[in-house]
Protein backbone atom coordinates (compact mmCIF):
# COMPACT_ATOMS: atom_id res chain seq x y z
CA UNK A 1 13.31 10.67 -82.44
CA UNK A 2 14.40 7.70 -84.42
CA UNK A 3 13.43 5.01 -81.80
CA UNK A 4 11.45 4.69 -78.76
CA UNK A 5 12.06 3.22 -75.61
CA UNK A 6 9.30 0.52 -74.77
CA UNK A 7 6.36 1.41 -72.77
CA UNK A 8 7.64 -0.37 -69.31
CA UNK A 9 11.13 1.74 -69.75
CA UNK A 10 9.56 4.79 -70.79
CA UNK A 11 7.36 4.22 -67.25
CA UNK A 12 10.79 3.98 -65.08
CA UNK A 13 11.88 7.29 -67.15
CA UNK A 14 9.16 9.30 -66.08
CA UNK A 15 9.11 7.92 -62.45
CA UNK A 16 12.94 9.63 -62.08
CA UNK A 17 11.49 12.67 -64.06
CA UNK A 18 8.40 13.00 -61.57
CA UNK A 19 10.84 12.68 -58.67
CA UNK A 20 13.01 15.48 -59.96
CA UNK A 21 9.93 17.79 -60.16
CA UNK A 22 8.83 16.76 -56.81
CA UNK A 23 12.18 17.96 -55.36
CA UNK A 24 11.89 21.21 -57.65
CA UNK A 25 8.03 21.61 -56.48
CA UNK A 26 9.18 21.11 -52.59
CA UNK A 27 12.20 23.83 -53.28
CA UNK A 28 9.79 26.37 -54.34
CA UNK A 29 7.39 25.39 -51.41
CA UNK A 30 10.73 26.45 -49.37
CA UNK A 31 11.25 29.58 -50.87
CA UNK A 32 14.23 28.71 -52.57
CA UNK A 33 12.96 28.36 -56.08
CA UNK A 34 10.28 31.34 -57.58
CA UNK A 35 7.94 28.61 -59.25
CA UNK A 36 8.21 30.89 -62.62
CA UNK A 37 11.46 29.27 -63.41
CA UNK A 38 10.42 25.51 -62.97
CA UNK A 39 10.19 24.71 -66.59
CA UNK A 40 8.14 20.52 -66.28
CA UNK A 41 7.95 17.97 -69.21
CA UNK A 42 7.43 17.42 -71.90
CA UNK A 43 9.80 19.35 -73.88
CA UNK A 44 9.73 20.23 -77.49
CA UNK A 45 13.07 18.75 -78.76
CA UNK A 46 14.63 20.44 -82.10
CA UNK A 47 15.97 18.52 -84.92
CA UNK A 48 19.26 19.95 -84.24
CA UNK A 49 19.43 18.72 -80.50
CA UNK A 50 18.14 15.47 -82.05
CA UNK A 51 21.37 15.42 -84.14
CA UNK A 52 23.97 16.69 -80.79
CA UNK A 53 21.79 13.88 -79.35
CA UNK A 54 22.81 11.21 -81.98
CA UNK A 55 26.42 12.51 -82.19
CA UNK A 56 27.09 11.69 -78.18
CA UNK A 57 25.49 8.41 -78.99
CA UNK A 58 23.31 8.85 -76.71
CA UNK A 59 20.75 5.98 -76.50
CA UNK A 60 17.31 6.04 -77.26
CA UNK A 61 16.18 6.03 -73.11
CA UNK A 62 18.19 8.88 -72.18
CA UNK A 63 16.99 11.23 -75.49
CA UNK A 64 14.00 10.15 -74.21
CA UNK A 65 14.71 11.34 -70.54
CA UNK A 66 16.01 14.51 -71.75
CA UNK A 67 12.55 15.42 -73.41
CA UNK A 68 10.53 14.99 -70.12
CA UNK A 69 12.44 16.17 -67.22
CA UNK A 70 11.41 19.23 -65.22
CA UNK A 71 14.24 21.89 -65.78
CA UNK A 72 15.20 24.37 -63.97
CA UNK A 73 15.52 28.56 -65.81
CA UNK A 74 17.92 29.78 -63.44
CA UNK A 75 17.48 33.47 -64.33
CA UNK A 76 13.70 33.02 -63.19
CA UNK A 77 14.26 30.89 -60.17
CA UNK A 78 16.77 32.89 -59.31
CA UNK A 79 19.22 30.01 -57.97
CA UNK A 80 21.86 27.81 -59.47
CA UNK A 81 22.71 25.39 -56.53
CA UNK A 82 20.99 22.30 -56.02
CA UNK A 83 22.03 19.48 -53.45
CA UNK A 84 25.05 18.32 -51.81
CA UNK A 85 26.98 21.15 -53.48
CA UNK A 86 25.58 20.44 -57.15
CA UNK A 87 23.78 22.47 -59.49
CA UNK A 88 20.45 22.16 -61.86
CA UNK A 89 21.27 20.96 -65.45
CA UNK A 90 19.15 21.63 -68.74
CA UNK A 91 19.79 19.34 -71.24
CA UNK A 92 18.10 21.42 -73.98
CA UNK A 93 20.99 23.61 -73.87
CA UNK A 94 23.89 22.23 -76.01
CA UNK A 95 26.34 22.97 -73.90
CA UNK A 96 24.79 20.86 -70.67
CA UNK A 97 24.55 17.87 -73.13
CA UNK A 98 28.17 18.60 -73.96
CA UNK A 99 29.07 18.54 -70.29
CA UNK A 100 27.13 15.65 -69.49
CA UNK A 101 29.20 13.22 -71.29
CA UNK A 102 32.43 14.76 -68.84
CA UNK A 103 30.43 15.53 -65.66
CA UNK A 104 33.87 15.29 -63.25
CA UNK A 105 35.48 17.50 -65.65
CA UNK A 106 38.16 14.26 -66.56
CA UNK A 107 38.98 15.44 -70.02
CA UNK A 108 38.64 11.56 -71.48
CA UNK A 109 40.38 10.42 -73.98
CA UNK A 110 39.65 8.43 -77.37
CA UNK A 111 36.47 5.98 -77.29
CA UNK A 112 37.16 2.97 -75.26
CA UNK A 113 35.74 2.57 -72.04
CA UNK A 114 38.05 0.38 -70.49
CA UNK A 115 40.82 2.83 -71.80
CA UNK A 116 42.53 3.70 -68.75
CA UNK A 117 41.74 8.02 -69.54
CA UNK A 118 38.81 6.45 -72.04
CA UNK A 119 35.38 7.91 -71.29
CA UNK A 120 33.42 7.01 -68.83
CA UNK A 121 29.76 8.16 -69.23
CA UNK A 122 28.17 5.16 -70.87
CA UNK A 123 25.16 6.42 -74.13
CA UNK A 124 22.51 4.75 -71.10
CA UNK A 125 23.93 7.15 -68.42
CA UNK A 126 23.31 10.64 -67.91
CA UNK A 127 23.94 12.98 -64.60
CA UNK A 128 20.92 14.98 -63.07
CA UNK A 129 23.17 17.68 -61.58
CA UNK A 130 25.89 19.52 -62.35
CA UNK A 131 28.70 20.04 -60.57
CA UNK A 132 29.76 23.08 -58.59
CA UNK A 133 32.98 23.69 -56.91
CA UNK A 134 34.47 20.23 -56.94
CA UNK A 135 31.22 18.54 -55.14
CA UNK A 136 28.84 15.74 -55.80
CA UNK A 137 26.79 14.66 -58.99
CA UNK A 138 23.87 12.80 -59.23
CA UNK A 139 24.13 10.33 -62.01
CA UNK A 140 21.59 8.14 -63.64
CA UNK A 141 21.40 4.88 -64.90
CA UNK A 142 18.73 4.07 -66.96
CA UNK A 143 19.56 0.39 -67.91
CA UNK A 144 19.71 -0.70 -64.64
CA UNK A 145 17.18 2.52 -62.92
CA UNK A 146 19.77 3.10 -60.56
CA UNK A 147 21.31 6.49 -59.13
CA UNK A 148 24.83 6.86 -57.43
CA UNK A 149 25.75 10.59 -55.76
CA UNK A 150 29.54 10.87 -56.12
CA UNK A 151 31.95 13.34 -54.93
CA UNK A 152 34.51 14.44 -57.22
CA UNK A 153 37.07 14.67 -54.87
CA UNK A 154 36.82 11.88 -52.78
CA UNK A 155 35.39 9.73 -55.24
CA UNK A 156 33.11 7.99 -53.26
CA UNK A 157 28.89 8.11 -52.07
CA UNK A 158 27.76 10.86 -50.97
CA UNK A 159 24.46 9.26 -50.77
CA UNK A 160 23.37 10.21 -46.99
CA UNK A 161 21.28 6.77 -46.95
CA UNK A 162 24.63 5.08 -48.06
CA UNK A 163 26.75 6.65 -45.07
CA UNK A 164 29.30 4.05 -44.49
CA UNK A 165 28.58 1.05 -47.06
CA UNK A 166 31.64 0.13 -48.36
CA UNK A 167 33.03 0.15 -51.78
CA UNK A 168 33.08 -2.93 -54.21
CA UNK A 169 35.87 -3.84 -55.98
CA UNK A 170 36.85 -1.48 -59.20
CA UNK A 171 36.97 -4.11 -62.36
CA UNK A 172 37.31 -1.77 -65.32
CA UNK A 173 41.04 -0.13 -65.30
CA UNK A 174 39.38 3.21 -66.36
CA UNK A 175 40.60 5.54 -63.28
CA UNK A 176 37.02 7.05 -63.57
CA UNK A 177 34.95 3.61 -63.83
CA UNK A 178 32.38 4.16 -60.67
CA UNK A 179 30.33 0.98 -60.87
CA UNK A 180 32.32 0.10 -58.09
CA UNK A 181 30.83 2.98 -55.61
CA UNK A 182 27.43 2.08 -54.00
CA UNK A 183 23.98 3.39 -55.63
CA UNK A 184 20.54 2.59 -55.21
CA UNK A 185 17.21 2.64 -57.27
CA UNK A 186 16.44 5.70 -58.74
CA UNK A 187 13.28 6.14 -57.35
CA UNK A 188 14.07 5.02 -53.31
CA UNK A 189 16.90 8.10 -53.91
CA UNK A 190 14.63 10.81 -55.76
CA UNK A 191 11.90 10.26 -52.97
CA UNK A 192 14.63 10.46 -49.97
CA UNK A 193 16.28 13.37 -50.88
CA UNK A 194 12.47 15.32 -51.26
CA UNK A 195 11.71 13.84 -47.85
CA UNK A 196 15.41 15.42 -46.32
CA UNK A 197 13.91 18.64 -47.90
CA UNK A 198 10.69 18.57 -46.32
CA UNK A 199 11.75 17.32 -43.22
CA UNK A 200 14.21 20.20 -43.04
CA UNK A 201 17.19 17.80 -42.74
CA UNK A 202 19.22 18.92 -45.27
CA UNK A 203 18.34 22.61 -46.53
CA UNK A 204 18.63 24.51 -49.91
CA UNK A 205 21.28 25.82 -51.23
CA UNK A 206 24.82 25.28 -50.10
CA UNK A 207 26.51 25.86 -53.20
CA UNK A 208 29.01 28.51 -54.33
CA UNK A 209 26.12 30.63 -55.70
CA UNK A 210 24.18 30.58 -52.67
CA UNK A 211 24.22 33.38 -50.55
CA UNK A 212 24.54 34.11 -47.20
CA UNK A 213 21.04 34.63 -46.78
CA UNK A 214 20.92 30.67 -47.09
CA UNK A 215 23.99 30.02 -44.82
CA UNK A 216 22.33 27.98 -41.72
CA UNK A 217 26.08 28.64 -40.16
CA UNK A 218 24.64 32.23 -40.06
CA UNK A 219 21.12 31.96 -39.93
CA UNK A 220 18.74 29.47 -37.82
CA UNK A 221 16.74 28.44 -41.03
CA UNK A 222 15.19 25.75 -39.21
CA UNK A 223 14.08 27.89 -36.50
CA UNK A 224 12.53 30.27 -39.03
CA UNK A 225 10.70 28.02 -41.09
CA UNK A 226 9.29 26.22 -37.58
CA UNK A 227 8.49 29.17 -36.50
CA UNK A 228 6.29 29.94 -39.59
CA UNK A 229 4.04 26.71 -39.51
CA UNK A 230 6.32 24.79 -41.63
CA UNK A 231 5.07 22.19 -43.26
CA UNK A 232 1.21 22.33 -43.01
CA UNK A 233 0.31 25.68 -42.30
CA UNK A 234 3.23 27.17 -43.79
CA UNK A 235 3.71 31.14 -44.48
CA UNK A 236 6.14 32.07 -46.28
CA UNK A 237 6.13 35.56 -46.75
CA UNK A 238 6.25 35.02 -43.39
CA UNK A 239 9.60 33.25 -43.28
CA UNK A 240 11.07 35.64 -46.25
CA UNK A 241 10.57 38.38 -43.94
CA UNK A 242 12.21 36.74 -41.17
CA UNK A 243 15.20 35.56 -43.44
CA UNK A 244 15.89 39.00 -44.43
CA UNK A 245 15.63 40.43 -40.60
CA UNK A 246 18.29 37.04 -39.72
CA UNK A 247 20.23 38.02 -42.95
CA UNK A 248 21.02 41.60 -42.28
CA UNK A 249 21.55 40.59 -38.30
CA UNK A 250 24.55 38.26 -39.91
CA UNK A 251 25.89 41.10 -41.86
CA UNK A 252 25.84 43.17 -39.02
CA UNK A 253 27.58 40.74 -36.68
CA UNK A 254 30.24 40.31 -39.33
CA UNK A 255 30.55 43.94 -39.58
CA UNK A 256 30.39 44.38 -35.62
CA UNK A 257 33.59 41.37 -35.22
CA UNK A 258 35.41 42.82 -38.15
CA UNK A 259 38.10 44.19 -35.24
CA UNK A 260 38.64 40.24 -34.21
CA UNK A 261 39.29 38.94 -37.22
CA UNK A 262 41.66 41.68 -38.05
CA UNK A 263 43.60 40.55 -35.07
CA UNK A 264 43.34 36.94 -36.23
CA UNK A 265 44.52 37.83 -39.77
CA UNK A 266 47.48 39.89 -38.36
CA UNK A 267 48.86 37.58 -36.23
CA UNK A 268 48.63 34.30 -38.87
CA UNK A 269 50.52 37.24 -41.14
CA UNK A 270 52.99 37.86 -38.60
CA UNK A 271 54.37 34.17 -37.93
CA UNK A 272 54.19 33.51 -41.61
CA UNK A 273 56.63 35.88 -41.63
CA UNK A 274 58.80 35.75 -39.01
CA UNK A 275 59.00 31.75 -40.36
CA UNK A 276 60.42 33.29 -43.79
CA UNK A 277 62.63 35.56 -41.81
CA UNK A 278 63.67 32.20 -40.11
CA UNK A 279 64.39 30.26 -43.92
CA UNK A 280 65.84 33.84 -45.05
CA UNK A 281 68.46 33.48 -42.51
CA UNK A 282 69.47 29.97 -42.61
CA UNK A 283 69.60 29.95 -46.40
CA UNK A 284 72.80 33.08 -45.69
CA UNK A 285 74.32 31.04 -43.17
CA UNK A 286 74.18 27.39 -44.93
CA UNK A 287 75.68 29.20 -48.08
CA UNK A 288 78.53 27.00 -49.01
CA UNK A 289 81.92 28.74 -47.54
CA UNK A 290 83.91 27.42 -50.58
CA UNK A 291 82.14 29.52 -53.19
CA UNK A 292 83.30 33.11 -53.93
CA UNK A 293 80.27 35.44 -53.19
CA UNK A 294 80.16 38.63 -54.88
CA UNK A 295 79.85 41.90 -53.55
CA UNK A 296 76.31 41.92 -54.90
CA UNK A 297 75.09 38.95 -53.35
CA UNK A 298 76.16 39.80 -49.70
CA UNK A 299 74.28 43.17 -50.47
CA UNK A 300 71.60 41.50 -51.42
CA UNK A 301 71.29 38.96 -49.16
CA UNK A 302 71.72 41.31 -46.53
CA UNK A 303 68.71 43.68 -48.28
CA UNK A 304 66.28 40.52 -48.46
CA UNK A 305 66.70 39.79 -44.61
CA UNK A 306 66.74 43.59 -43.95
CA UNK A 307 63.14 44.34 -46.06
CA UNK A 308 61.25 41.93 -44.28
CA UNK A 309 62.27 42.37 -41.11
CA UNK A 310 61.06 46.24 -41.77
CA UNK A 311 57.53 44.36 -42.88
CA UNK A 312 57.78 42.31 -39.55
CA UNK A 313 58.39 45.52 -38.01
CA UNK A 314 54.98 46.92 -40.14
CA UNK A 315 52.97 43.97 -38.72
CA UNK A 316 53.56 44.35 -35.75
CA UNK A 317 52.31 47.93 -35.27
CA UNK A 318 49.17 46.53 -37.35
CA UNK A 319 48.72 43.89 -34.71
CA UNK A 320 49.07 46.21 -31.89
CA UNK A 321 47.07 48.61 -33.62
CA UNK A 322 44.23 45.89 -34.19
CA UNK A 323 44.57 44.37 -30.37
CA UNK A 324 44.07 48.03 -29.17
CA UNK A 325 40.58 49.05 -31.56
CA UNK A 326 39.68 45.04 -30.73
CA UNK A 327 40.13 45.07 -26.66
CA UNK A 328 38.11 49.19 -27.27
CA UNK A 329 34.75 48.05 -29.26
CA UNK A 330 35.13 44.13 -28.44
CA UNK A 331 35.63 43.88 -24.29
CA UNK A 332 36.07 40.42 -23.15
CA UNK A 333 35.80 39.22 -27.06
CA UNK A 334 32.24 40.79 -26.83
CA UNK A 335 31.75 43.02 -29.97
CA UNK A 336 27.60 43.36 -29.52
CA UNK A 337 25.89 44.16 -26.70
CA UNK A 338 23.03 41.36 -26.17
CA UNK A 339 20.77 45.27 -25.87
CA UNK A 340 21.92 46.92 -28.85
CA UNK A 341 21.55 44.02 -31.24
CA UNK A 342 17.91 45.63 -32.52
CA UNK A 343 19.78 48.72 -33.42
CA UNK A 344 22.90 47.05 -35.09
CA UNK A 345 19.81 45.02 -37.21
CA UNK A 346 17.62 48.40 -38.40
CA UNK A 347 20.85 49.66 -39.60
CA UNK A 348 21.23 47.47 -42.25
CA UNK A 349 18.14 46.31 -42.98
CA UNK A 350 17.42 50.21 -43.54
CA UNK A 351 20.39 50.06 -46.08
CA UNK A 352 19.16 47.11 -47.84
CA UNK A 353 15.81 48.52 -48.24
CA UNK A 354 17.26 51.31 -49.46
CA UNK A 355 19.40 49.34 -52.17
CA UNK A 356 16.43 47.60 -53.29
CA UNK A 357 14.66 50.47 -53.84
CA UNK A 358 17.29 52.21 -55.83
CA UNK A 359 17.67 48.96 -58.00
CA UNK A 360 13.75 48.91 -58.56
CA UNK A 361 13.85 52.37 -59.30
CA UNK A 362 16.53 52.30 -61.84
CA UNK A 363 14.82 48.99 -63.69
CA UNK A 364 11.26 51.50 -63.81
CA UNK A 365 13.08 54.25 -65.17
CA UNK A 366 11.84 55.06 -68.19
CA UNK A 367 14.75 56.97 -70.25
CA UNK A 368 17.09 53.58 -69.18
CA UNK A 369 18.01 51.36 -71.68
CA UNK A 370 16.65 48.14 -70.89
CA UNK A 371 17.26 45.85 -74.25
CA UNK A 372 21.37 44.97 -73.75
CA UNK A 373 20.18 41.94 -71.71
CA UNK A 374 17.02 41.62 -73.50
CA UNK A 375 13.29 42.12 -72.53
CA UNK A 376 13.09 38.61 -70.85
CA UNK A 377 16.48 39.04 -68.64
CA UNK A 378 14.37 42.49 -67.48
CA UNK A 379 11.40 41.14 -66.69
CA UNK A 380 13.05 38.40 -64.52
CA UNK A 381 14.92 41.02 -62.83
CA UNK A 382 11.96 43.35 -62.34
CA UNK A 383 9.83 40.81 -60.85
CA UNK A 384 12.37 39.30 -58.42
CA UNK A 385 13.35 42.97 -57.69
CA UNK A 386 9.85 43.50 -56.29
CA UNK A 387 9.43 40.40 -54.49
CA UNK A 388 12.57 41.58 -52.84
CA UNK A 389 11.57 45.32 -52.56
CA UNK A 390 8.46 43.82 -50.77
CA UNK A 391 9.98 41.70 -48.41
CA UNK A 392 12.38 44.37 -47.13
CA UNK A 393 9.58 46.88 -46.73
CA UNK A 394 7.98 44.53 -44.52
CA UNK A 395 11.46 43.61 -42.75
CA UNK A 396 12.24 47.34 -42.09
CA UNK A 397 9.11 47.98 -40.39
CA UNK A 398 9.36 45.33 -38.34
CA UNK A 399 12.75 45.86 -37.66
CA UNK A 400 12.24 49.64 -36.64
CA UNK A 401 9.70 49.03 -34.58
CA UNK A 402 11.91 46.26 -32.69
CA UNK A 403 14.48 49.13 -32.92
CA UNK A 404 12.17 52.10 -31.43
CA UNK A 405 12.13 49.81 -28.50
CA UNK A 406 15.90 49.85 -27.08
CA UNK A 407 16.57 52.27 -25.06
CA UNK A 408 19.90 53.93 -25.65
CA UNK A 409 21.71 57.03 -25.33
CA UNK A 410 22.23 59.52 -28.54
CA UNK A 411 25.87 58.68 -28.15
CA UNK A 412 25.74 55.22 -28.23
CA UNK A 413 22.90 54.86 -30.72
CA UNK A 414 25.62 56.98 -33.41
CA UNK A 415 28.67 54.78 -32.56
CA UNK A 416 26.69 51.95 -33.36
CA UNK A 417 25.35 53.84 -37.01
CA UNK A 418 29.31 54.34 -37.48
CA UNK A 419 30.53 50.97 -36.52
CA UNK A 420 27.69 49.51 -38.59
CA UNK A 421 28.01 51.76 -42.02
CA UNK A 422 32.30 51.72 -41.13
CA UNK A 423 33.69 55.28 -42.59
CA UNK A 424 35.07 56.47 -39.76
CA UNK A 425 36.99 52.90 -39.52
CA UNK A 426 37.93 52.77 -42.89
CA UNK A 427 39.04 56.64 -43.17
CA UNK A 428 41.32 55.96 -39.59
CA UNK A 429 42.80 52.55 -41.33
CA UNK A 430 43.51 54.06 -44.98
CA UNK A 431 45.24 56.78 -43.15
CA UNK A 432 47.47 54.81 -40.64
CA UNK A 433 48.29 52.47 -43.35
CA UNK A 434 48.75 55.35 -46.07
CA UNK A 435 51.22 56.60 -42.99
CA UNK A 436 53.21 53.38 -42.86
CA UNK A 437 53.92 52.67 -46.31
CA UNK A 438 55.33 56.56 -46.62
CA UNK A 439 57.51 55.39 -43.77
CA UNK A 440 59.13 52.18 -45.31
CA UNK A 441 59.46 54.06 -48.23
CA UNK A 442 61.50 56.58 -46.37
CA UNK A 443 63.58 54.00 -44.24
CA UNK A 444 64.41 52.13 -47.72
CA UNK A 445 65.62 54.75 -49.25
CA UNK A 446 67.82 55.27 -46.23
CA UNK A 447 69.04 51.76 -46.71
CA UNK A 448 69.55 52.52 -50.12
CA UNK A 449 71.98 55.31 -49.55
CA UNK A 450 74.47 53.25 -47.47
CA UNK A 451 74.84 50.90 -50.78
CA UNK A 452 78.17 51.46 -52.08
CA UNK A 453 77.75 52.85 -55.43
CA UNK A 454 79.65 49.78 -56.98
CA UNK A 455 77.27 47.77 -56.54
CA UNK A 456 75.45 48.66 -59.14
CA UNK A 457 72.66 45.28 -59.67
CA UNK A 458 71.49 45.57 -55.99
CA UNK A 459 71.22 49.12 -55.94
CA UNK A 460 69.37 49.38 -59.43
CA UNK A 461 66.85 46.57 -57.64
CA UNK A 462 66.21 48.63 -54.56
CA UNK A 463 65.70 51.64 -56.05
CA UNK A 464 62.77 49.79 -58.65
CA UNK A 465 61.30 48.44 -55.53
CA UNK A 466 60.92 51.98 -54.49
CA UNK A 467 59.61 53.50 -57.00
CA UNK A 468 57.26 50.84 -57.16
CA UNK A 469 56.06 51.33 -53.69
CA UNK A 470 55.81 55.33 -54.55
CA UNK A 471 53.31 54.46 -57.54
CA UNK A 472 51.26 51.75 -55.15
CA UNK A 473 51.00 54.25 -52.35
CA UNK A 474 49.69 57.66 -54.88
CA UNK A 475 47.52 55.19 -56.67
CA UNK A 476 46.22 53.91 -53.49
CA UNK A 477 45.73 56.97 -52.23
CA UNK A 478 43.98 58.27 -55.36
CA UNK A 479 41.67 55.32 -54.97
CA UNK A 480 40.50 56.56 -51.27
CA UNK A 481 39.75 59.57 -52.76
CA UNK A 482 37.95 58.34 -55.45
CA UNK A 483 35.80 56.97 -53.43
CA UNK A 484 35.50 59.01 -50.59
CA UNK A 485 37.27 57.74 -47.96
CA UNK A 486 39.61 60.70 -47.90
């Protein structure tokens, strides 16, 4: 590098860098993070991110920073998502240095900062997060060793040590200018949000790459890690175990109030409509009397009020259909029996076993083609694939056992396999719903033939909707059969 920071800066740098890696280090301890993919400092920086270094202007501290902070290798840790809805960053990859210099995704324009759409990432600045789906960024300060958490959409702290401090007033007429919005030194913020990790107040993940496995909506992820000695005596094969068990008991209660939200969706769908029905209506009747109206237009107003009140018609049979299989497997809102919840668990923690073995199996396999990802890509997946493959053996046998223990009759024991793996749901729905659109085809082309023949665009219009809806319904019904539905 062409100049150094001094040695007291250079001390403040690697005080935010060992913060970072204490996070990363307390992730892993989690389970969040597989170690493998912590990646700590120093870095070997080439000559050519040296140069893309130079080019953003970046100054001398934050090249600096970017050559000893712990990174993260997603592909090996296996997660993207890092806290309050951010991600990890890697500022040895070109790209990430790109996107640090436009963290909120502003698009700035020209060079001046005080430029109203000028850029607003100062060459002594630099985030420690990405952002995911419109959350919050960490960004740095290294002039001033300070760190503000922003949200991109509310643009304000998101700092939970900050909850409620008021903003200062904005000076700089740049709309993305954010020395106004409260921080704190870098350190006192690094060390906090480890401490909300350990402490189990805030937990991993949360991100749009997360999965469900890490939803605490779903799963009691405090009770699990609690439960397996968390912090001091922690065991965390332990608490992977558990996760999956809590995991596939989510899936199955999602599966198991399927009927419900059917219901839900059916009714929202309904008065959506019948409010379009309503605007449909009004629109005819407020048509101004003094303009001529063509034969064609009454036709077709007539046809646009007349089609949806035939798809009113259609949800409505849906939504009795779905109250009547809702009110039959979900009494009194109840769609599990407090008994049968062991069984509705094995079931699919039997099925993700299964899956993991057939993905381990197929990355073993020795006449498969490995290389299109490369050799690294499959060695990540292998050994995450038998972590997993692990886990779940462990899970199942647990789980079966648990199982082996309800006592249920043969008949109730296979409506719960059916309910659970949904075929004979999905076969009943595809064919009620194949049913129905054969029927408004029918009825349409009954409208169709009381068209006069004179009126010729309406007519031409119907009869493309049709044969539209004739395609949909043989291509959906090819695509049952295609995959075996029917």
């Amino acid at each position: 590098m062409t100049s150094e920071p001094s040695p007291a800066r250079k001390a403040q740098l690697q005080e935010v860098a060992d913060g970072l890696l204490a996070i990363y280090q307390t992730l892993a301890d989690l389970r969040f993070l597989d170690p493998a993919g912590i990646q700590p400092g120093p870095h070997n920086v080439s000559r050519e991110l040296e140069t893309l270094y130079d080019e953003y202007g970046l100054s001398p501290s934050i090249k600096y920073l970017y050559s000893i902070l712990p990174y993260i290798d997603g592909e090996k840790a296996g997660q993207k998502d890092f806290f309050n809805g951010g991600q990890f960053t890697n500022f040895l990859d070109p790209e990430e240095v790109e996107q640090g210099r436009d963290p909120f995704y502003a698009d700035p324009k020209g060079e001046n900062f005080d430029d109203e759409e000028g850029p607003y990432m100062r060459p002594w600045v630099t985030p420690l997060s990405r952002m995911g789906n419109h959350d919050s960024v960490i960004i740095y300060d290294a002039r001033d060793d300070r760190i503000w958490i922003i949200d991109q959409e509310g643009w304000d702290s998101t700092d939970p040590a900050l909850r409620g401090v008021k903003d200062g007033r904005q000076k700089s007429p740049n709309e993305m200018a954010f020395d106004h919005i409260p921080s704190r030194r870098a350190g006192y913020v690094l060390r906090d949000i480890d401490n909300l990790y350990r402490n189990l107040e805030v937990l991993p993940g949360g991100g749009e790459e997360t999965g469900l496995e890490w939803n605490p909506s779903d799963i009691d992820l405090v009770a699990l890690y609690r439960k397996n000695g968390w912090p001091e005596n922690f065991d965390g094969d332990g608490f992977q175990r558990d996760q999956a068990r809590g995991y596939c008991a989510a899936i199955a209660k999602q599966i198991a109030d399927e009927p419900l939200r059917v219901v839900d969706h059916c009714e929202k769908s309904l008065s959506a409509m019948v409010r379009h029905m309503g605007n449909l209506k009004q629109m005819k009747a407020d048509y101004p009397t003094g303009i001529p109206k063509t034969e064609d237009e009454l036709w077709k107003a007539d046809y646009s009020i007349w089609s949806k009140d035939n798809e009113r018609k259609y949800l409505v049979a849906e939504r009795d259909r779905a109250r009547e299989i809702a009110e039959k497997l979900c009494p009194g809102g109840a769609c599990q029996r407090k008994e049968d919840l062991p069984l509705w668990e094995f079931v699919i923690v039997k099925n993700q076993f299964n899956y993991v073995r057939g993905e381990l199996e197929g990355l073993l396999h020795p006449e498969r083609d490995h290389s299109a990802h490369g050799k690294a890509h499959w060695e990540d997946r292998l050994r995450h694939t038998k972590q997993e493959e692990a886990i779940y053996r462990h899970a199942y046998e647990a789980s079966k056992a648990d199982a082996d223990q309800v006592s249920v009759d043969e008949e109730r024991k296979q409506e719960i396999l059916e309910r659970a793996a949904r075929t004979k749901s999905r076969k009943e729905t595809v064919e009620w719903q194949l049913r129905v659109k054969e029927q408004m085809i029918r009825v349409t082309e009954e409208w169709l033939a009381q068209v006069p023949e004179r009126v010729v665009k309406t007519r031409e219009e119907i009869a493309k909707t049709i044969e539209k809806s004739k395609k949909a319904l043989e291509r959906d019904r090819r695509n049952a059969e295609k995959v075996g539905i029917l």
